[in-house]
C-alpha atoms as a PDB file:
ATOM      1  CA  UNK A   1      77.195   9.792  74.023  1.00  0.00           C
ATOM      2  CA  UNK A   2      74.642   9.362  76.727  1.00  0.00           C
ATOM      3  CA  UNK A   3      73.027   7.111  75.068  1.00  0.00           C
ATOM      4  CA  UNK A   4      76.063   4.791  75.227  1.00  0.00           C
ATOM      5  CA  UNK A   5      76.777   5.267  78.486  1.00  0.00           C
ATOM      6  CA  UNK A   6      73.583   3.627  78.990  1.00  0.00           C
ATOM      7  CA  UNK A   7      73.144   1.027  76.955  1.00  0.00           C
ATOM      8  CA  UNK A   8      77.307  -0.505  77.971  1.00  0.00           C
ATOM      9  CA  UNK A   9      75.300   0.078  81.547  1.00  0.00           C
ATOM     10  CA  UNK A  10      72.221  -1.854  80.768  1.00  0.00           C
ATOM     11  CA  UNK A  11      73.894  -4.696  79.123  1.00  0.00           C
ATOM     12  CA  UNK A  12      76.225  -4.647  82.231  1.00  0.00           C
ATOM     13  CA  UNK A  13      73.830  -5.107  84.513  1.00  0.00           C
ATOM     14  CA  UNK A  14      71.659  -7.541  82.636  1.00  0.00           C
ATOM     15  CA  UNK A  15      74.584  -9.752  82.338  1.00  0.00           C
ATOM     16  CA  UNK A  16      75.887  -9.580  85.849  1.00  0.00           C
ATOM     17  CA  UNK A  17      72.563  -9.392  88.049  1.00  0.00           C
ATOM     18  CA  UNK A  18      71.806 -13.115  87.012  1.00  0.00           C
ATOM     19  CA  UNK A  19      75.305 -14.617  87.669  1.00  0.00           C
ATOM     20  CA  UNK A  20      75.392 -12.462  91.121  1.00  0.00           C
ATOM     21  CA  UNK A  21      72.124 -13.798  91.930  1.00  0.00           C
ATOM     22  CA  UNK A  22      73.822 -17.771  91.290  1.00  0.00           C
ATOM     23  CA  UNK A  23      76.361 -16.679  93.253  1.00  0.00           C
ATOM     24  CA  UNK A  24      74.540 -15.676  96.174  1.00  0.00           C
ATOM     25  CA  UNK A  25      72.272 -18.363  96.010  1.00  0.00           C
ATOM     26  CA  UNK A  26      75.002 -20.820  95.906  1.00  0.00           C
ATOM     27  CA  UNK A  27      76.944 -19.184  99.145  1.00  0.00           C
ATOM     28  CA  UNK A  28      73.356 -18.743 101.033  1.00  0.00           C
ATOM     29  CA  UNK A  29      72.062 -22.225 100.552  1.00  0.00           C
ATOM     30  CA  UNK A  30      72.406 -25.361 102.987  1.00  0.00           C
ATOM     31  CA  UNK A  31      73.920 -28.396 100.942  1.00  0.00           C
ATOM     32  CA  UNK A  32      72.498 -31.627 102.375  1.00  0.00           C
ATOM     33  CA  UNK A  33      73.877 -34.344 100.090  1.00  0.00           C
ATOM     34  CA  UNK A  34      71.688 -37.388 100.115  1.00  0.00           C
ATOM     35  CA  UNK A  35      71.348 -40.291  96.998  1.00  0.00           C
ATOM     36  CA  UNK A  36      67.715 -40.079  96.866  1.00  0.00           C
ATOM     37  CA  UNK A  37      68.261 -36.199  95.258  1.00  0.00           C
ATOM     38  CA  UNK A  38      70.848 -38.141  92.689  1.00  0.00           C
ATOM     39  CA  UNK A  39      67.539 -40.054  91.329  1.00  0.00           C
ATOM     40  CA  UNK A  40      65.652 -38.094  87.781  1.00  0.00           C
ATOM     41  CA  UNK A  41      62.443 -37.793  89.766  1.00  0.00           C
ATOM     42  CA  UNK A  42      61.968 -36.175  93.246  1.00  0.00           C
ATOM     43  CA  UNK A  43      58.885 -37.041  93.489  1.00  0.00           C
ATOM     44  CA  UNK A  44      59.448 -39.322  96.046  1.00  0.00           C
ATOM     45  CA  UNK A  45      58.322 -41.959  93.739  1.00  0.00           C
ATOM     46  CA  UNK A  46      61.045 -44.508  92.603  1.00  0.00           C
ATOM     47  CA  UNK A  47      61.308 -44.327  88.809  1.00  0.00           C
ATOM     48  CA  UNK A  48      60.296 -47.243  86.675  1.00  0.00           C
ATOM     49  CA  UNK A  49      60.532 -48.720  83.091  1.00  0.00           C
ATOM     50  CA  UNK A  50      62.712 -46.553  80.040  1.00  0.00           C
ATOM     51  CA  UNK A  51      62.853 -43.448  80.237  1.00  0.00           C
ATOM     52  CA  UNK A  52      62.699 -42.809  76.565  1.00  0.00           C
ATOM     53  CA  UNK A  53      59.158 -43.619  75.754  1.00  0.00           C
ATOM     54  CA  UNK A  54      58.492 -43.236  71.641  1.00  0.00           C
ATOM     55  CA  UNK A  55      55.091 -40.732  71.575  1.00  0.00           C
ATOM     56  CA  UNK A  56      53.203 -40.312  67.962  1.00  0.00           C
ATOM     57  CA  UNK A  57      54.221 -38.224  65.725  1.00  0.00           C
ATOM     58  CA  UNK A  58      51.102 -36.857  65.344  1.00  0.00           C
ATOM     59  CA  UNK A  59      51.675 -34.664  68.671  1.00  0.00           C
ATOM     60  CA  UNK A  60      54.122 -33.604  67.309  1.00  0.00           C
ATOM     61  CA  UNK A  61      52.522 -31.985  63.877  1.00  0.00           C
ATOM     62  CA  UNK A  62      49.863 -30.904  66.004  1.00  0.00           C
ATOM     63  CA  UNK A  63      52.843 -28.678  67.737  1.00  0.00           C
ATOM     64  CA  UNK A  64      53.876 -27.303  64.879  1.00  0.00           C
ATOM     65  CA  UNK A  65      51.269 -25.863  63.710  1.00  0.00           C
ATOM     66  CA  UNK A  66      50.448 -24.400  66.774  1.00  0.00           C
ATOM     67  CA  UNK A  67      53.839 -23.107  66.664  1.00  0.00           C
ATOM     68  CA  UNK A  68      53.632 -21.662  62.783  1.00  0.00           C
ATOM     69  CA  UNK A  69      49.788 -20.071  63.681  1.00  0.00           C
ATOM     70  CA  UNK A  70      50.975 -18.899  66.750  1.00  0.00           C
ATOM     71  CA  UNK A  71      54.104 -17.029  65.076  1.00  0.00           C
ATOM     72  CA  UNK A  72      51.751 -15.341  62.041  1.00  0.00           C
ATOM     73  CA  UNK A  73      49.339 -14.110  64.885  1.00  0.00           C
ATOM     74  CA  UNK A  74      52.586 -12.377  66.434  1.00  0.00           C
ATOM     75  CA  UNK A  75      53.165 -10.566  62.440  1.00  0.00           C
ATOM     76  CA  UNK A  76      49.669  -9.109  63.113  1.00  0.00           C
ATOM     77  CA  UNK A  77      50.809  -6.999  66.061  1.00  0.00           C
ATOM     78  CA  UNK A  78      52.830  -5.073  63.887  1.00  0.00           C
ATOM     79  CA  UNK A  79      50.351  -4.273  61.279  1.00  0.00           C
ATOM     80  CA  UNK A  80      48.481  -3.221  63.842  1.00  0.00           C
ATOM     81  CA  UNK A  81      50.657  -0.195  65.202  1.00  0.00           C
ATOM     82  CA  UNK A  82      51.274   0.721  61.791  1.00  0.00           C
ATOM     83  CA  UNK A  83      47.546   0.804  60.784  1.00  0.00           C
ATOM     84  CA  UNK A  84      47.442   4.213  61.322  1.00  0.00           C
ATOM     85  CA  UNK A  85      49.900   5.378  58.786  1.00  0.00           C
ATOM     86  CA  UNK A  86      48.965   2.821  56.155  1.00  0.00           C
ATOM     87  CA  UNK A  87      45.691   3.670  53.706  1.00  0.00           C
ATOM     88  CA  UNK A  88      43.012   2.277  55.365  1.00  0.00           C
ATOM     89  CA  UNK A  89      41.399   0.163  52.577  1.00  0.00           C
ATOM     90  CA  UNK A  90      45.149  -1.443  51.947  1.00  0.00           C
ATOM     91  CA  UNK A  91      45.744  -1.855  55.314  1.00  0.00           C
ATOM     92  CA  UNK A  92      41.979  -4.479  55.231  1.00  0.00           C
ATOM     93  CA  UNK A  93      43.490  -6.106  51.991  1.00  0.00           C
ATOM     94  CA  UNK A  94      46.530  -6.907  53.373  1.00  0.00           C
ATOM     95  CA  UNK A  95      44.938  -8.085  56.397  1.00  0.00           C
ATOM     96  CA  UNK A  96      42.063  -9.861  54.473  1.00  0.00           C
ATOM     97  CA  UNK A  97      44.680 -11.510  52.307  1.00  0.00           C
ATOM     98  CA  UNK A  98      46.890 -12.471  55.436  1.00  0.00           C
ATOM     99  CA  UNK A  99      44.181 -13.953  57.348  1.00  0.00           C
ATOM    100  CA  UNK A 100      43.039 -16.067  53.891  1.00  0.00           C
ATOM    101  CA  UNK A 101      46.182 -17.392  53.729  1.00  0.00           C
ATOM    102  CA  UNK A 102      45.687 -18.601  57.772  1.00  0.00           C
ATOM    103  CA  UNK A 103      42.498 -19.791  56.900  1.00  0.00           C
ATOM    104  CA  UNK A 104      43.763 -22.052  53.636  1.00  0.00           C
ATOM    105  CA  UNK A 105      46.560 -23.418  56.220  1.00  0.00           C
ATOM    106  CA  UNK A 106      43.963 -24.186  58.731  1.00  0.00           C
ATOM    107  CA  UNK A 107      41.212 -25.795  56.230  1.00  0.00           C
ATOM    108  CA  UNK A 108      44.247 -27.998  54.771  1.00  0.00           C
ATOM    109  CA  UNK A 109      45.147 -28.879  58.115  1.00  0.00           C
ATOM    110  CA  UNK A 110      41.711 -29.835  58.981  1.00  0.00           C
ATOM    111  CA  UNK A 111      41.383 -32.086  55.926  1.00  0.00           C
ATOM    112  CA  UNK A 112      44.291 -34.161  56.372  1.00  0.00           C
ATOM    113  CA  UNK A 113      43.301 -34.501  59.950  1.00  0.00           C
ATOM    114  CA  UNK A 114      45.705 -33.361  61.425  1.00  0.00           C
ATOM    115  CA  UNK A 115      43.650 -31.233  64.627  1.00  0.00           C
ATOM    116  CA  UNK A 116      42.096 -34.325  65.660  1.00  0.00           C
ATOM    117  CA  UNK A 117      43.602 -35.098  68.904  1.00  0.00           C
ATOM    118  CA  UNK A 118      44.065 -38.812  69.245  1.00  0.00           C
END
């Protein structure tokens, strides 16, 4: 039952610390309205031209597979903790095989040029 207690707790706290912190924040600060803070940038810099500028789509594809390699390097951390209690030669051939199939999405990425960075 502890354990409950705990968690209700925990979850609690993790959902009112942020909106007390707003709240504070929002009684402690100075509000100095002014129309140059109504502008998108606050740079100091006037903006200029659309805002909506069309980029390539190639960035794009080059951000998703970041994203996809990125997200099957994360699956290796839990092979990792488990290596232990897995048979060691399965635990290389599933890693062997895992890291082929990486290395097939990679080549076919490379040949339909897709990594060059234009």
């Amino acid at each position: 039952m502890s354990f409950y207690v705990d968690l209700v707790i925990f979850a609690l706290v993790g959902f009112l610390l942020p909106i007390a912190a707003v709240l504070v924040g929002k009684l402690l600060r100075r509000d100095y309205p002014d129309p140059l803070k109504e502008v998108s940038y606050e740079s100091g810099i006037q903006p200029f031209g659309e805002a909506r500028v069309k980029y390539h789509i190639h960035y794009y594809v080059f951000a998703l597979i970041f994203l996809v390699f990125d997200v099957e390097a994360l699956f290796l951390f839990p092979w990792a903790i488990a290596y232990r209690q897995i048979v060691p030669w399965v635990a290389l051939v599933e890693a062997l095989v895992f890291i082929a199939i990486l290395v097939v999405g990679l080549i076919y990425a490379w040949k339909k040029k897709v990594l060059t960075w234009i």
